[in-house]
Protein backbone atom coordinates (compact mmCIF):
# COMPACT_ATOMS: atom_id res chain seq x y z
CA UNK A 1 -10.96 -20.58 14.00
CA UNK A 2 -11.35 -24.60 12.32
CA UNK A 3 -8.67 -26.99 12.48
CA UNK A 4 -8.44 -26.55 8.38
CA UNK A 5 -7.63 -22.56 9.43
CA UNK A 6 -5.30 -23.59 11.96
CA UNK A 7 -3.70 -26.01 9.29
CA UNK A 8 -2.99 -23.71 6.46
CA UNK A 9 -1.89 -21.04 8.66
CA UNK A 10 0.76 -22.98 10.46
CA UNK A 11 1.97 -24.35 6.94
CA UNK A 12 1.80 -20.72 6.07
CA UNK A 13 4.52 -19.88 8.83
CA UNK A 14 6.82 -22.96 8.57
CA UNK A 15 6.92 -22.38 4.59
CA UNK A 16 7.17 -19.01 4.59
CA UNK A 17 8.34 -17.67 8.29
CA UNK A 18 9.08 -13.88 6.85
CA UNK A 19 5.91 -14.15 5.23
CA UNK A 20 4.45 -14.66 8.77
CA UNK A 21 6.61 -12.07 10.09
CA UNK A 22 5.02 -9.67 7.39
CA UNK A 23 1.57 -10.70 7.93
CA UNK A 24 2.00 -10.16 11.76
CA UNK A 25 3.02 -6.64 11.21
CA UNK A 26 0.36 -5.94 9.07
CA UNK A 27 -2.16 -7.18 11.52
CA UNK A 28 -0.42 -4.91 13.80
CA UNK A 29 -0.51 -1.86 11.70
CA UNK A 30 -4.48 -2.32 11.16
CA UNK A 31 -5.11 -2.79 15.08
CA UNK A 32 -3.31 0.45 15.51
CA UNK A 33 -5.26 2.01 12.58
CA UNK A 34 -8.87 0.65 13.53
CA UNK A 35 -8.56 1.24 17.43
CA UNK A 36 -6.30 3.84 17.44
CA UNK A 37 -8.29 6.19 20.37
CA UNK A 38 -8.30 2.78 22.67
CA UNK A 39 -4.84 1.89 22.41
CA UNK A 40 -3.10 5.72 22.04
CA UNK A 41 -3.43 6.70 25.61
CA UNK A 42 -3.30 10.50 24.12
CA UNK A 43 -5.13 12.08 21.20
CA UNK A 44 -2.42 12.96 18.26
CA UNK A 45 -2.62 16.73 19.43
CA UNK A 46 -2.94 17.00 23.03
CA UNK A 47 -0.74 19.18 24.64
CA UNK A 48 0.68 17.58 28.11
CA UNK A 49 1.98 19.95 30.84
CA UNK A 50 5.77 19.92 31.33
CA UNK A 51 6.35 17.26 29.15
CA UNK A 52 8.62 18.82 26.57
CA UNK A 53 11.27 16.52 24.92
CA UNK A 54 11.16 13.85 27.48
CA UNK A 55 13.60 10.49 26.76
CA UNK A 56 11.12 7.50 26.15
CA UNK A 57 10.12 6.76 30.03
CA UNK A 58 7.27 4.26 31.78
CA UNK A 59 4.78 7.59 31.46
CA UNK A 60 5.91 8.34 27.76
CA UNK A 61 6.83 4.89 26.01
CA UNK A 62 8.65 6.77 22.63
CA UNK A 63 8.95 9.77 24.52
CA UNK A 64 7.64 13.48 23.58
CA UNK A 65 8.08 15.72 21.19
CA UNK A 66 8.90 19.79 21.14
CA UNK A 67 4.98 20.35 21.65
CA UNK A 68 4.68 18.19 24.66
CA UNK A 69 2.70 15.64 22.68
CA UNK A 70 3.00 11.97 23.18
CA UNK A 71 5.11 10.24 20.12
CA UNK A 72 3.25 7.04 21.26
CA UNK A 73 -0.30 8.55 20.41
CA UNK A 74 1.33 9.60 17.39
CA UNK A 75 3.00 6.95 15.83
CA UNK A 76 -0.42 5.15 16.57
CA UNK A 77 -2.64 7.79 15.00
CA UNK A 78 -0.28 7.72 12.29
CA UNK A 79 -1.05 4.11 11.62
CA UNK A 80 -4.39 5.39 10.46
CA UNK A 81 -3.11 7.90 8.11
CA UNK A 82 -0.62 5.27 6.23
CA UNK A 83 -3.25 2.67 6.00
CA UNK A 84 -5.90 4.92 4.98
CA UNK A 85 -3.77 6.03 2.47
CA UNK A 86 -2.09 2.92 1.43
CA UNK A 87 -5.21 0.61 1.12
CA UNK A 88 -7.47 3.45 -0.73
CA UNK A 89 -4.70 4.17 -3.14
CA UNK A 90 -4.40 0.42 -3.79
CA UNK A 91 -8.22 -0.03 -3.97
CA UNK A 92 -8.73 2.57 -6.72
CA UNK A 93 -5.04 1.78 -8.43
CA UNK A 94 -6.16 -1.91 -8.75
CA UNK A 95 -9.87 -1.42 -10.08
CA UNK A 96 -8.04 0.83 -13.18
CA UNK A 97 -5.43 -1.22 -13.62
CA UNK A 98 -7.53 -4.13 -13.77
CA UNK A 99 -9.88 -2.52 -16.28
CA UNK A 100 -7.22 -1.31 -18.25
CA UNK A 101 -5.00 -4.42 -18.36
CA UNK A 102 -8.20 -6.98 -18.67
CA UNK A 103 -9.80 -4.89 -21.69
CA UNK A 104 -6.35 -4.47 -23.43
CA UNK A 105 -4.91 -8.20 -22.86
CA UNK A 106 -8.51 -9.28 -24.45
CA UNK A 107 -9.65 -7.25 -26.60
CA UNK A 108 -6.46 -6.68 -27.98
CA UNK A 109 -5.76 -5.22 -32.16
CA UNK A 110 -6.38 -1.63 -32.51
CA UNK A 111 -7.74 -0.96 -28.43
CA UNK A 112 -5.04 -2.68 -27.19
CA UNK A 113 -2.07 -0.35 -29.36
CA UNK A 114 -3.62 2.52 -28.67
CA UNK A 115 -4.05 1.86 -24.67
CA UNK A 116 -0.69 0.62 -24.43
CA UNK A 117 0.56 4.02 -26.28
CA UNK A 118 -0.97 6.15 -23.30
CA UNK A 119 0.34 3.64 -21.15
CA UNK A 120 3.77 4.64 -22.53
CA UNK A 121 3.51 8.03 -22.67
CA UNK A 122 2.34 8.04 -19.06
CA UNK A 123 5.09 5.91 -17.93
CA UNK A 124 8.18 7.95 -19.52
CA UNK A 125 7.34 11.19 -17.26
CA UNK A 126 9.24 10.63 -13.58
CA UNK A 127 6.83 9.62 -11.10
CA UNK A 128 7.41 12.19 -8.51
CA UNK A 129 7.65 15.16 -10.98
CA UNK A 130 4.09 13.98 -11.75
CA UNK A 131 2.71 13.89 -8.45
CA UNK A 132 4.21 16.68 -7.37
CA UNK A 133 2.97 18.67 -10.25
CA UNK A 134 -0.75 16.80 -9.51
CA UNK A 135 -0.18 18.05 -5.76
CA UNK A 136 1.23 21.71 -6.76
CA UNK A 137 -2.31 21.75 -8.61
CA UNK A 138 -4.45 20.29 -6.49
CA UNK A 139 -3.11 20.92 -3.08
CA UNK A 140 -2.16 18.73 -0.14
CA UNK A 141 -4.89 16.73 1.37
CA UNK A 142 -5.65 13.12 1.88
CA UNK A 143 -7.76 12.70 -1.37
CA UNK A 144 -5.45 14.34 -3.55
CA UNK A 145 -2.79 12.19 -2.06
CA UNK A 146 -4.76 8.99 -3.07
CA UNK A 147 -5.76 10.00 -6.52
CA UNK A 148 -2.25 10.87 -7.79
CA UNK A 149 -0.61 7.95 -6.63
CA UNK A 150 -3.51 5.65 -7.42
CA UNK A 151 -3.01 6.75 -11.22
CA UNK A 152 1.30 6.57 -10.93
CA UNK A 153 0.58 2.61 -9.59
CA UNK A 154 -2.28 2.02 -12.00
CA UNK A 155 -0.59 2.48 -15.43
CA UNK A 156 2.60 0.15 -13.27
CA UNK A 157 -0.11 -2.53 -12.90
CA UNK A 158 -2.02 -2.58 -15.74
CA UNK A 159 1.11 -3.92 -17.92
CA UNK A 160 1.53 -7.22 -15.18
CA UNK A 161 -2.42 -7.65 -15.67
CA UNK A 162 -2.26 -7.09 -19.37
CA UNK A 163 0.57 -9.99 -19.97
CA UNK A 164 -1.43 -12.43 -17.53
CA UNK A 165 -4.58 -12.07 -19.35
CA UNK A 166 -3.03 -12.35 -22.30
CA UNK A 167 -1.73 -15.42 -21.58
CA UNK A 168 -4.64 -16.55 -19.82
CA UNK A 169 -7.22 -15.54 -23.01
CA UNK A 170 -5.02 -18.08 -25.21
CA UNK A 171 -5.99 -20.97 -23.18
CA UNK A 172 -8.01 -23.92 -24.64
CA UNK A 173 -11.01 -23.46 -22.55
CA UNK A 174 -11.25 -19.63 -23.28
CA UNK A 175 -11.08 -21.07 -26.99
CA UNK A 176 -13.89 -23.75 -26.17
CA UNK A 177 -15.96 -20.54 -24.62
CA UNK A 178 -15.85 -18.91 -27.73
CA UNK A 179 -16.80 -21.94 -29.29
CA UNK A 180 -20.01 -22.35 -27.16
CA UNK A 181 -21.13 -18.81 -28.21
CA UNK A 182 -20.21 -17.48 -25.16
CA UNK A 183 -19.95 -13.61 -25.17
CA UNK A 184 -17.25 -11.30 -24.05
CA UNK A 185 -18.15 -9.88 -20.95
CA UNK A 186 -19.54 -13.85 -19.64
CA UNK A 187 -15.66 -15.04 -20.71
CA UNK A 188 -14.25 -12.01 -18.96
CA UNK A 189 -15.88 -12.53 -15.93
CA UNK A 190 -16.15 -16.27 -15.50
CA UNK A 191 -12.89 -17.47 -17.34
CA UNK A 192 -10.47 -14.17 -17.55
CA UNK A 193 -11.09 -12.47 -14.01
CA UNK A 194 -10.88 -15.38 -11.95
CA UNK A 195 -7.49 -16.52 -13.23
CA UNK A 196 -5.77 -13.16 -12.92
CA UNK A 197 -6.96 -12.98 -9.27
CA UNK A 198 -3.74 -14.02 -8.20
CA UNK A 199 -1.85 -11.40 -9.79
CA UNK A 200 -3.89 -9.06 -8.85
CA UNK A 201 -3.61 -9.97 -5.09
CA UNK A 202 -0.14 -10.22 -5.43
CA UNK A 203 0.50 -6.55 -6.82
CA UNK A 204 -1.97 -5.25 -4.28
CA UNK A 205 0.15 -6.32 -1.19
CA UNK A 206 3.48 -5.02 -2.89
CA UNK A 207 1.70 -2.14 -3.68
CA UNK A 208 0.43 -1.21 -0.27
CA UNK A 209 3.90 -0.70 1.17
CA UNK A 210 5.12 1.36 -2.02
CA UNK A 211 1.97 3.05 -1.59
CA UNK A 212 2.48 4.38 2.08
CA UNK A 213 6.21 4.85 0.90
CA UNK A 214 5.27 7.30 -1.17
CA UNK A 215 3.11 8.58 1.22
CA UNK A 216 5.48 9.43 3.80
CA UNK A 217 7.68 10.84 0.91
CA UNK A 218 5.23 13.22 0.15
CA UNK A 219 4.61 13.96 3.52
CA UNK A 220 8.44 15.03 4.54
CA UNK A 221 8.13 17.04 1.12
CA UNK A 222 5.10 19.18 2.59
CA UNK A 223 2.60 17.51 -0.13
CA UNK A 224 1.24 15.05 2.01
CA UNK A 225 -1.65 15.09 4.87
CA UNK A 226 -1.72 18.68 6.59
CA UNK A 227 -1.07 18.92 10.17
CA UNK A 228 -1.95 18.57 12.67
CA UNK A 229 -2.89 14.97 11.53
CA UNK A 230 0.59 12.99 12.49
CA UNK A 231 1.32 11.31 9.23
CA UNK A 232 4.44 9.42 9.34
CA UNK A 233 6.37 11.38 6.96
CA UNK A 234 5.82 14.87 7.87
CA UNK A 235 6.88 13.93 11.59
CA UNK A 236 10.10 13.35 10.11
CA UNK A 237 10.56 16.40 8.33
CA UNK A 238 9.06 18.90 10.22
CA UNK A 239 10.34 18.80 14.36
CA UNK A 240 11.72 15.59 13.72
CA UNK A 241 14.25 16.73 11.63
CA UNK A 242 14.64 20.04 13.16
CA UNK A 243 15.46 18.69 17.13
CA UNK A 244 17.67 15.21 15.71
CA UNK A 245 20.35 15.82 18.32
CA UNK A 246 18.06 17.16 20.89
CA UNK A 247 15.87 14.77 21.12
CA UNK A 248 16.60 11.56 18.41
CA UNK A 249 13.49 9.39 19.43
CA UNK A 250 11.39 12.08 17.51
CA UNK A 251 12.60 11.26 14.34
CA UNK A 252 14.06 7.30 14.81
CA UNK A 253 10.30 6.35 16.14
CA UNK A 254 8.55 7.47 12.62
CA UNK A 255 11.59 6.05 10.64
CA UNK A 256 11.38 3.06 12.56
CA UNK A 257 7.16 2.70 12.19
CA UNK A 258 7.66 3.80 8.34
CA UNK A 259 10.43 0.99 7.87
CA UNK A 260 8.20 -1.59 9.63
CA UNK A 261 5.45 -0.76 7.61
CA UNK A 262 6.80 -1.41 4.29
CA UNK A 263 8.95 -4.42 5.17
CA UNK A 264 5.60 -6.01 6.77
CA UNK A 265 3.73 -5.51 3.16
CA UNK A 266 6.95 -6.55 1.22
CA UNK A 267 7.33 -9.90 2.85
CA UNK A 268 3.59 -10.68 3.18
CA UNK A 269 3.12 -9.61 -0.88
CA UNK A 270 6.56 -12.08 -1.68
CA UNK A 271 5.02 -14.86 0.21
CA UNK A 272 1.44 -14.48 -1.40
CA UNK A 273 3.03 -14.49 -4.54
CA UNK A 274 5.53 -17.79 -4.23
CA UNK A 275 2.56 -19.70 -2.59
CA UNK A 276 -0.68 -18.09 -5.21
CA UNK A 277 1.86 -18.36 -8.14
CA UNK A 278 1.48 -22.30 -9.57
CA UNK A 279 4.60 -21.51 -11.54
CA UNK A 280 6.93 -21.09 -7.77
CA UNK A 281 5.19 -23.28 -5.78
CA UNK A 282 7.79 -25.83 -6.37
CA UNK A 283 6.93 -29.43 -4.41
């Protein structure tokens, strides 16, 4: 790491120090997600012998739960699950909102009314009837949990994009472009995209904690990731929920990791967006 890294990252933390809290727990989550079999010192569904319900002890860190498996293992496994889910929803949410909002904010007349109607219509149905009703058709699964709440935080998006790049195509220099003879896609790409990076960072990082929100939503509904994969959500709803006064560190340990995980994004996405945003950088 240079001394110029070193420099902007401790500015980073004395400007911003829940920004650095947030970024620190989002390092954390991806450790946990990435090397997940070297730091769980269990797999997600192995059974350990008389090992039911234990209290969180030096062999069992969180504990176990009614099937003898360690909550540990789990909560780490289920790291993967929330950022698999949370940064592939984002991905795909992102590349249609930014087609969407880019094409409308430009183009804008006849494309742009019409886009924006869908938009609309899209937006005035609930969110979760929709997904549920994508889910009830599709069934539960990891893909089908990305693709309907990739479309939900696309059509969200694509209105922020659409009012930057508006803004953004009635600059001077997007007028001198035009000028030059420049063409549409060399303005998009060299003038437009480039100046509604930004945003589009910004909304990514917000939307990776309302993504794995939603996810463990889902998941305590019984639309989420089947079992036995441990997703965050569904070990709340299922045992979790059903031994609470048995054995509480079965469902505070998911709430807790759930909780962590969305605060972590949250600050990180308001930090990125008071220090990318020229408009609150202040001094």
């Amino acid at each position: 790491m240079g001394v110029d890294t070193v420099r902007v990252v401790g500015s980073f933390t004395r400007r911003k120090p829940l920004g650095a809290i947030g970024a620190v727990i989002v390092v954390a989550l991806l450790l946990m997600a990435v090397f997940a079999e070297r730091i769980a010192p269990h797999g997600y569904d192995d059974t350990i012998r008389g090992a039911r319900m234990k209290p969180p002890s030096a062999a069992h860190w969180l504990g176990t739960d009614n099937l003898s498996r360690d909550m540990w293992s789990r909560i780490v496994y289920g790291a993967r699950v929330s950022a698999t889910v949370g940064f592939a929803t984002v991905a795909l949410a992102v590349t249609l909102a930014t087609a969407i909002g880019v094409s409308s904010g430009y183009f804008g007349g006849v494309y742009d009314l019409v886009i924006q109607r869908v938009v609309d219509a899209w937006l005035s149905f609930p969110y979760l009837v929709i997904v549920l009703s994508v889910m009830a058709v599709l069934g539960p699964g990891l893909l089908n949990v990305v693709l309907s709440l990739a479309i939900i935080i696309a059509a969200v998006n694509s209105r922020v994009i659409r009012g930057a790049t508006i803004a953004i195509a009635q600059g001077t220099y997007v007028e001198a472009a035009r000028a030059l003879g420049c063409g549409h896609a060399r303005i998009l790409v060299r003038h437009i995209l480039p100046n509604v990076t930004a945003t589009i960072i910004i909304l990514a990082t917000i939307g990776l904690g309302a993504a794995i929100l939603a996810e463990s939503g889902l998941s305590f509904l019984g639309f989420g990731v089947p079992p036995p994969y441990p997703a965050w959500g569904a070990m709340l709803s299922g045992s979790g929920r059903t031994y609470m006064f048995r054995a509480p560190w079965m469902a505070i340990w998911p709430g807790i990791a759930i909780s962590l995980a969305v605060f972590g994004f949250n600050m990180l996405g308001d930090a990125l967006r008071d220090v990318l945003d020229p408009r609150l950088r202040g001094r």
